[in-house]
PDB file of N, CA and C in Angstrom:
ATOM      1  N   UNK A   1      11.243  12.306  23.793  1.00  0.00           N
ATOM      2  CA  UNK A   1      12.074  13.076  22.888  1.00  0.00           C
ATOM      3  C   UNK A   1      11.659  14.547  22.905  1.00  0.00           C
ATOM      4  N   UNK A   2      10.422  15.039  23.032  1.00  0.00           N
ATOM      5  CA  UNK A   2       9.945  16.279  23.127  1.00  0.00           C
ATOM      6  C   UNK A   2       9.924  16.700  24.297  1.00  0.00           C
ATOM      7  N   UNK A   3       9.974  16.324  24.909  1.00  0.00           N
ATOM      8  CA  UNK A   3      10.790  16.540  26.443  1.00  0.00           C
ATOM      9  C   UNK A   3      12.046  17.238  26.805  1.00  0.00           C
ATOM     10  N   UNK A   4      12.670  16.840  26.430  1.00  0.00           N
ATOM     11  CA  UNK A   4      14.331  16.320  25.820  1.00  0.00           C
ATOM     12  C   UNK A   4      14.374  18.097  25.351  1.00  0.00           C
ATOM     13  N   UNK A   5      13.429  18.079  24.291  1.00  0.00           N
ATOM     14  CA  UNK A   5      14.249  19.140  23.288  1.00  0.00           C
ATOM     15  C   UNK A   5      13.474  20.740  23.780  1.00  0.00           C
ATOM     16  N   UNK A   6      12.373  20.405  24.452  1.00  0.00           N
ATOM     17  CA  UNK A   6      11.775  21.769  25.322  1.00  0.00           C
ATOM     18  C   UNK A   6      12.579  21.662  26.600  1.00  0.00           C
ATOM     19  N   UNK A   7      13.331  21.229  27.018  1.00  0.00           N
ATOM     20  CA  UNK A   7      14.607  21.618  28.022  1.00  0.00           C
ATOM     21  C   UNK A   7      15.930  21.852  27.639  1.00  0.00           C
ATOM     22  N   UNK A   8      15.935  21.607  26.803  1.00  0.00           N
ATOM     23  CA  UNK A   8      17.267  22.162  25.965  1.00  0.00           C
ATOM     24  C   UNK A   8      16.723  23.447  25.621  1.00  0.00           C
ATOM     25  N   UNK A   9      15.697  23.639  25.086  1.00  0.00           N
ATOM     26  CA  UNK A   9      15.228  25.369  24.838  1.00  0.00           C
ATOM     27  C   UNK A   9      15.966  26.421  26.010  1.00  0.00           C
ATOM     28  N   UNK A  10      14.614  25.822  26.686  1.00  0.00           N
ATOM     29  CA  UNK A  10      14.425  26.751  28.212  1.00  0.00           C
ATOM     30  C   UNK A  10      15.805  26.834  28.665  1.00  0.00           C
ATOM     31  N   UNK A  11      16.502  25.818  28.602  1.00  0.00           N
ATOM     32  CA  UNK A  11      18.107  26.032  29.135  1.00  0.00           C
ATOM     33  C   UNK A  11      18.670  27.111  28.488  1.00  0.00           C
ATOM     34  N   UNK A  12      18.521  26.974  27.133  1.00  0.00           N
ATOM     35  CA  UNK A  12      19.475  27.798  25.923  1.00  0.00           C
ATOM     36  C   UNK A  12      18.773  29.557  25.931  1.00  0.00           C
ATOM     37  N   UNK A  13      17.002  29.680  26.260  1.00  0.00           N
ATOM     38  CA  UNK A  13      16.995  30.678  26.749  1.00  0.00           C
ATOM     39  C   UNK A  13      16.856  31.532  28.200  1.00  0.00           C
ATOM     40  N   UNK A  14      17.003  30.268  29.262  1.00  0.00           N
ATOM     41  CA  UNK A  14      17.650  30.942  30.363  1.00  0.00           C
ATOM     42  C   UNK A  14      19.227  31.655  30.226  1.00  0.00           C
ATOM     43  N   UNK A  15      20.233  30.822  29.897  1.00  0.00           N
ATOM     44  CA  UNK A  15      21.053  31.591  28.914  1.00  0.00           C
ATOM     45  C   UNK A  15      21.562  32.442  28.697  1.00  0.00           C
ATOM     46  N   UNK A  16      20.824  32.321  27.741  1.00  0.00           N
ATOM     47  CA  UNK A  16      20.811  33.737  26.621  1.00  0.00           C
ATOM     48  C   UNK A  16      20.276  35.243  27.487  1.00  0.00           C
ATOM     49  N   UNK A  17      19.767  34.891  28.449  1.00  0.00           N
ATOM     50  CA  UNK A  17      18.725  36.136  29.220  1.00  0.00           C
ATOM     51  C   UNK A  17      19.789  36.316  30.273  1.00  0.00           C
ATOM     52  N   UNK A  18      20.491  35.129  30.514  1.00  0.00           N
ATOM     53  CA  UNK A  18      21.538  35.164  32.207  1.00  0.00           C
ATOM     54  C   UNK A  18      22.960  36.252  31.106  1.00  0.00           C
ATOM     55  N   UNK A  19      23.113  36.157  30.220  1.00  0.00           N
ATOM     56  CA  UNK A  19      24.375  36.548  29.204  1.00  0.00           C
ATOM     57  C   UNK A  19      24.030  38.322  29.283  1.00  0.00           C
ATOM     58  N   UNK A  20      22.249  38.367  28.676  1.00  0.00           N
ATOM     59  CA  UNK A  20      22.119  39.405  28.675  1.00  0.00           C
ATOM     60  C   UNK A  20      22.328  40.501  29.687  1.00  0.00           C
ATOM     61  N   UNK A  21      22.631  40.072  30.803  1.00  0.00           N
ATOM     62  CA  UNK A  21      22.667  41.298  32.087  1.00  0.00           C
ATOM     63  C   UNK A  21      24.037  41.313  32.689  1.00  0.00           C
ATOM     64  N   UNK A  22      23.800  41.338  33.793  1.00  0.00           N
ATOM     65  CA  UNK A  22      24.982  41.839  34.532  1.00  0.00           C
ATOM     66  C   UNK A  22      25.893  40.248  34.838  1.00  0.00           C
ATOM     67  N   UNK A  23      25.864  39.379  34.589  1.00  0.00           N
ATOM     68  CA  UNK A  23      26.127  37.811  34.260  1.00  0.00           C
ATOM     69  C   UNK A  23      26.581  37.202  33.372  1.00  0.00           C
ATOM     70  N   UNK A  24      27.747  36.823  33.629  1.00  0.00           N
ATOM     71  CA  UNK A  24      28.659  35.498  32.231  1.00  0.00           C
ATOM     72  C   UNK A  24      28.188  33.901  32.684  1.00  0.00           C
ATOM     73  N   UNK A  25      28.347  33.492  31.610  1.00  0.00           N
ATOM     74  CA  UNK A  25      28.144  32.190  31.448  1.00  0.00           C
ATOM     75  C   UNK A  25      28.976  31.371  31.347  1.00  0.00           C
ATOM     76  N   UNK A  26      29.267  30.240  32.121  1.00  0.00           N
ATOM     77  CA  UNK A  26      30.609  29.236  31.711  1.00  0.00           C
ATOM     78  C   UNK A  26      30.274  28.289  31.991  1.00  0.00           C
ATOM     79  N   UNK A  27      30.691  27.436  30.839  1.00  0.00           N
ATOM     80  CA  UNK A  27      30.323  26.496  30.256  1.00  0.00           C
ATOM     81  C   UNK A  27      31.351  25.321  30.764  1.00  0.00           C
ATOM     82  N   UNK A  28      31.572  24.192  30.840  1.00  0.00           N
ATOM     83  CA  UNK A  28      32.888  22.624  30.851  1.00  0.00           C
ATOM     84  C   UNK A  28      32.415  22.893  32.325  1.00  0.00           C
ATOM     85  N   UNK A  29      33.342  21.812  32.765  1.00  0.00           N
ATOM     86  CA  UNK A  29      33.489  20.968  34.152  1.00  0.00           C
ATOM     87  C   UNK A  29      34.333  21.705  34.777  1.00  0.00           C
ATOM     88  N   UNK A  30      33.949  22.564  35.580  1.00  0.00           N
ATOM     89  CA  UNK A  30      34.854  23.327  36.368  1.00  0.00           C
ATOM     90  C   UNK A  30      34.066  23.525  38.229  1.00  0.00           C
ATOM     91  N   UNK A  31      34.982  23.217  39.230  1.00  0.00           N
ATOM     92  CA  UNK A  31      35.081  23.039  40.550  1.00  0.00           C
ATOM     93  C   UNK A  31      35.197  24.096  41.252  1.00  0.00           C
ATOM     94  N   UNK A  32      34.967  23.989  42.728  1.00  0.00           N
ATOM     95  CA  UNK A  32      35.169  24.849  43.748  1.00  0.00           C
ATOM     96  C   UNK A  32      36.175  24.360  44.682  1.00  0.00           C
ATOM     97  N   UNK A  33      37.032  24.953  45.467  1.00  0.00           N
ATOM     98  CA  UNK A  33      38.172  24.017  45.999  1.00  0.00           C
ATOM     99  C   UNK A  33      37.682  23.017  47.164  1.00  0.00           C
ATOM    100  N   UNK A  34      38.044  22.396  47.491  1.00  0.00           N
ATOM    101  CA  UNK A  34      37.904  21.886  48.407  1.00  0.00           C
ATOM    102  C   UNK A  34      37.813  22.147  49.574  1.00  0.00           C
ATOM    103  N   UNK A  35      36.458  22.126  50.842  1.00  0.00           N
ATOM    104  CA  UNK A  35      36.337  22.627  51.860  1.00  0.00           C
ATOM    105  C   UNK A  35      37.272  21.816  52.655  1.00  0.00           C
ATOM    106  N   UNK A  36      36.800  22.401  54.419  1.00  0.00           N
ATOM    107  CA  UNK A  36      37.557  21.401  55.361  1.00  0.00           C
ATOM    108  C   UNK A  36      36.814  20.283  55.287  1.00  0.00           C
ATOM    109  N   UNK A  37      35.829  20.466  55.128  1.00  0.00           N
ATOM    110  CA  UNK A  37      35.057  19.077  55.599  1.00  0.00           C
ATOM    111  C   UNK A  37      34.554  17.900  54.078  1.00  0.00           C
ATOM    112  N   UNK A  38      35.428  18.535  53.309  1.00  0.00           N
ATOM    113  CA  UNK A  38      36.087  17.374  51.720  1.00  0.00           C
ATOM    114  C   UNK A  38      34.877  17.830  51.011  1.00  0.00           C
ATOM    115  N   UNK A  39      33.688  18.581  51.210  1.00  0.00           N
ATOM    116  CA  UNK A  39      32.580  18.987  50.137  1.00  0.00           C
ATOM    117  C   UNK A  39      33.241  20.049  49.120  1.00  0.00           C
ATOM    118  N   UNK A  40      32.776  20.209  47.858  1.00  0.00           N
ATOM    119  CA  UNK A  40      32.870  21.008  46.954  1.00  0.00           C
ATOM    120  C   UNK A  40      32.003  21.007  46.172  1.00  0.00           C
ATOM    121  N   UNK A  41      31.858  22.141  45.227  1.00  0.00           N
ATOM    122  CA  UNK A  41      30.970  22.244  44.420  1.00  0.00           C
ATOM    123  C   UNK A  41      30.881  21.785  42.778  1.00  0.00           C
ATOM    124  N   UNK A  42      30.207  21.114  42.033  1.00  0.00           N
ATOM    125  CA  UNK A  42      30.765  20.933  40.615  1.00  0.00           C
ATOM    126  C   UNK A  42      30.180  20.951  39.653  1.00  0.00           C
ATOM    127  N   UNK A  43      30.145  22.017  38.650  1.00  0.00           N
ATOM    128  CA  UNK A  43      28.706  21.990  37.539  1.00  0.00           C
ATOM    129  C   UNK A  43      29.543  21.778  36.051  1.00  0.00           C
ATOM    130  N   UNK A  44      28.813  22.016  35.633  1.00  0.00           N
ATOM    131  CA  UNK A  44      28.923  22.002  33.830  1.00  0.00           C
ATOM    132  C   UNK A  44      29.042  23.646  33.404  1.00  0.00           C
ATOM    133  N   UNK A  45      27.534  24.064  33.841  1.00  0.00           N
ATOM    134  CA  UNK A  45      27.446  25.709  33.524  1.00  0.00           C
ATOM    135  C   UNK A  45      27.398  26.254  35.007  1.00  0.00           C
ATOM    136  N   UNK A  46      27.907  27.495  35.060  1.00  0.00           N
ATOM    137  CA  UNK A  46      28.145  28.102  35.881  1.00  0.00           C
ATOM    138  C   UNK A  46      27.299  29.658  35.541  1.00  0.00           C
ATOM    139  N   UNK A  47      26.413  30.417  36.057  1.00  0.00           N
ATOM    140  CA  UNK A  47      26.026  31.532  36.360  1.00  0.00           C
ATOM    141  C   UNK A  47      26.503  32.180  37.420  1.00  0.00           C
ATOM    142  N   UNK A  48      27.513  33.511  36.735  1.00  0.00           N
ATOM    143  CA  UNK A  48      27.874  34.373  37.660  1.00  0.00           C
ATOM    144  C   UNK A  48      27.878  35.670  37.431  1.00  0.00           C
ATOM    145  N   UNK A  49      27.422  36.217  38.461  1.00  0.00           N
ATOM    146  CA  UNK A  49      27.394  37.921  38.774  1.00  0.00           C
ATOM    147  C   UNK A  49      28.541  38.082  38.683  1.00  0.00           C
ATOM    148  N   UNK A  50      28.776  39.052  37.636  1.00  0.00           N
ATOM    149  CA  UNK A  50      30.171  39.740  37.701  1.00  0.00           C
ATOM    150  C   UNK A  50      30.489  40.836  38.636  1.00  0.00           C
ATOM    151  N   UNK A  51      29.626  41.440  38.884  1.00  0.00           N
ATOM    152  CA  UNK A  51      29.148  43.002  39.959  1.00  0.00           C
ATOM    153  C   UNK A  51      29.812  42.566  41.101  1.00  0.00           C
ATOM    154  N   UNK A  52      29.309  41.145  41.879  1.00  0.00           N
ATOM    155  CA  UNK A  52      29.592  41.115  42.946  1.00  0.00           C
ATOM    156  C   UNK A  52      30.341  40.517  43.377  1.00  0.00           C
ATOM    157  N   UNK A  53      31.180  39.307  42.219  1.00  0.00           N
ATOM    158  CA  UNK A  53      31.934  38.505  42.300  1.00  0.00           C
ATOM    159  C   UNK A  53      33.381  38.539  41.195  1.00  0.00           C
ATOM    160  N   UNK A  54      33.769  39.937  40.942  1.00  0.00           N
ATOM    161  CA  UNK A  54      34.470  39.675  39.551  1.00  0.00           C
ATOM    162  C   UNK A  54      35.588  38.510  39.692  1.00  0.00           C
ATOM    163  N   UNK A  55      36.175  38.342  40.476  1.00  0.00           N
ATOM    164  CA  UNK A  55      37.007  36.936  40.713  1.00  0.00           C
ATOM    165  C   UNK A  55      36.771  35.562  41.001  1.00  0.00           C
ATOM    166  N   UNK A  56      35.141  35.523  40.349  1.00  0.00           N
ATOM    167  CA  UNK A  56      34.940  33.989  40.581  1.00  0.00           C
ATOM    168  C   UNK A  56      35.772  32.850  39.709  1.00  0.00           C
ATOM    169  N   UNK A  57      36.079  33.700  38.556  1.00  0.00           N
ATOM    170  CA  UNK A  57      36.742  32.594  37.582  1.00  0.00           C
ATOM    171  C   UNK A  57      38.100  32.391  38.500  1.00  0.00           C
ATOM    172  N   UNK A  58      38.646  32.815  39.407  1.00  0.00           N
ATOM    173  CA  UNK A  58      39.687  31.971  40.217  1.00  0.00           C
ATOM    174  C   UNK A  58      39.361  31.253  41.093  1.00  0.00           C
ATOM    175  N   UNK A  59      38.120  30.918  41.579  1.00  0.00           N
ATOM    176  CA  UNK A  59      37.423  29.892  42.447  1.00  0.00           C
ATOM    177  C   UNK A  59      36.918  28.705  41.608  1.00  0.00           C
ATOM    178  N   UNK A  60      36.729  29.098  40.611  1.00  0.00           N
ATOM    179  CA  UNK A  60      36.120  27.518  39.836  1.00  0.00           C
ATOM    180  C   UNK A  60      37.265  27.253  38.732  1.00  0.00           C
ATOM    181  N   UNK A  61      37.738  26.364  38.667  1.00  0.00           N
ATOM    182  CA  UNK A  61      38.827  25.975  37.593  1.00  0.00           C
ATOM    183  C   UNK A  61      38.966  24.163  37.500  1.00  0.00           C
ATOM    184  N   UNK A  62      39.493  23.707  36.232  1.00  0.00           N
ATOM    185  CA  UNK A  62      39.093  22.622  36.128  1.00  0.00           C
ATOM    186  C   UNK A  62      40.218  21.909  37.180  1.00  0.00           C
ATOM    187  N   UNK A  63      41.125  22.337  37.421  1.00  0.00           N
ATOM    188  CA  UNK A  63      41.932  21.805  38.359  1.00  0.00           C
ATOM    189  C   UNK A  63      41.571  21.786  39.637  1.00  0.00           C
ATOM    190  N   UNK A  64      40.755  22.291  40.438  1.00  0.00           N
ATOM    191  CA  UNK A  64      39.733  22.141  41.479  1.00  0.00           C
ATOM    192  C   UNK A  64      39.049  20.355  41.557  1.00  0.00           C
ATOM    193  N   UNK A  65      38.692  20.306  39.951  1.00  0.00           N
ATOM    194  CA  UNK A  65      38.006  18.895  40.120  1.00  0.00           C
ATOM    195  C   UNK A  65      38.768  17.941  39.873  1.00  0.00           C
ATOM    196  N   UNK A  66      40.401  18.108  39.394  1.00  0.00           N
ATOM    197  CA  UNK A  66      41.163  16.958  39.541  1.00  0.00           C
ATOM    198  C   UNK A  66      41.559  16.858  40.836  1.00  0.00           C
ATOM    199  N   UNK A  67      41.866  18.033  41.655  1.00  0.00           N
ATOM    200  CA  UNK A  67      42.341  17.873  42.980  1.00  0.00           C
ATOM    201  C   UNK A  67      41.277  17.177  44.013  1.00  0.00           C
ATOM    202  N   UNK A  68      40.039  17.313  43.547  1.00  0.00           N
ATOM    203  CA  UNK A  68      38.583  16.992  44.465  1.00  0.00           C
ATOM    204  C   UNK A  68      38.437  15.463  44.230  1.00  0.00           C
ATOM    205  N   UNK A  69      38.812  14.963  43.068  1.00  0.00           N
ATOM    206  CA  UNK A  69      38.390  13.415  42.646  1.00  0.00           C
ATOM    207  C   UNK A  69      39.354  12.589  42.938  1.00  0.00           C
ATOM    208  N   UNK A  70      40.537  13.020  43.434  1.00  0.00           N
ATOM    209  CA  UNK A  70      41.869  12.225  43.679  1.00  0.00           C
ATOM    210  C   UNK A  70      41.894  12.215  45.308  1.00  0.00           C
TER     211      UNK A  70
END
């Protein structure tokens, strides 16, 4: 149980520190499209550079992972 709840920390202040800079945080079940070779990517939270990527939120969307699981 104390396990459990010192990784929920460290998560909540990796975070909080990834929020603080040049980086958004996103959160739910959201995908990467589907390659040629049927791999994709699929998290919960997502860390992204906005600097270098401002259009990632059109690469990960939850419709990525209905199209990937079907």
């Amino acid at each position: 149980m104390m396990k459990k709840i010192t990784n929920i920390l460290v998560l909540l202040a990796f975070v909080l520190v990834a929020n603080c800079a040049q980086h958004s945080v996103k959160f739910g079940k959201k995908c990467t499209q589907v390659a040629n070779d049927g791999t994709y990517e699929k998290s919960y939270v997502w860390i992204v550079n906005n600097e270098i990527n401002p259009d990632f939120d059109k690469k990960i969307t939850r419709q990525n992972c209905i199209l990937a699981e079907s």
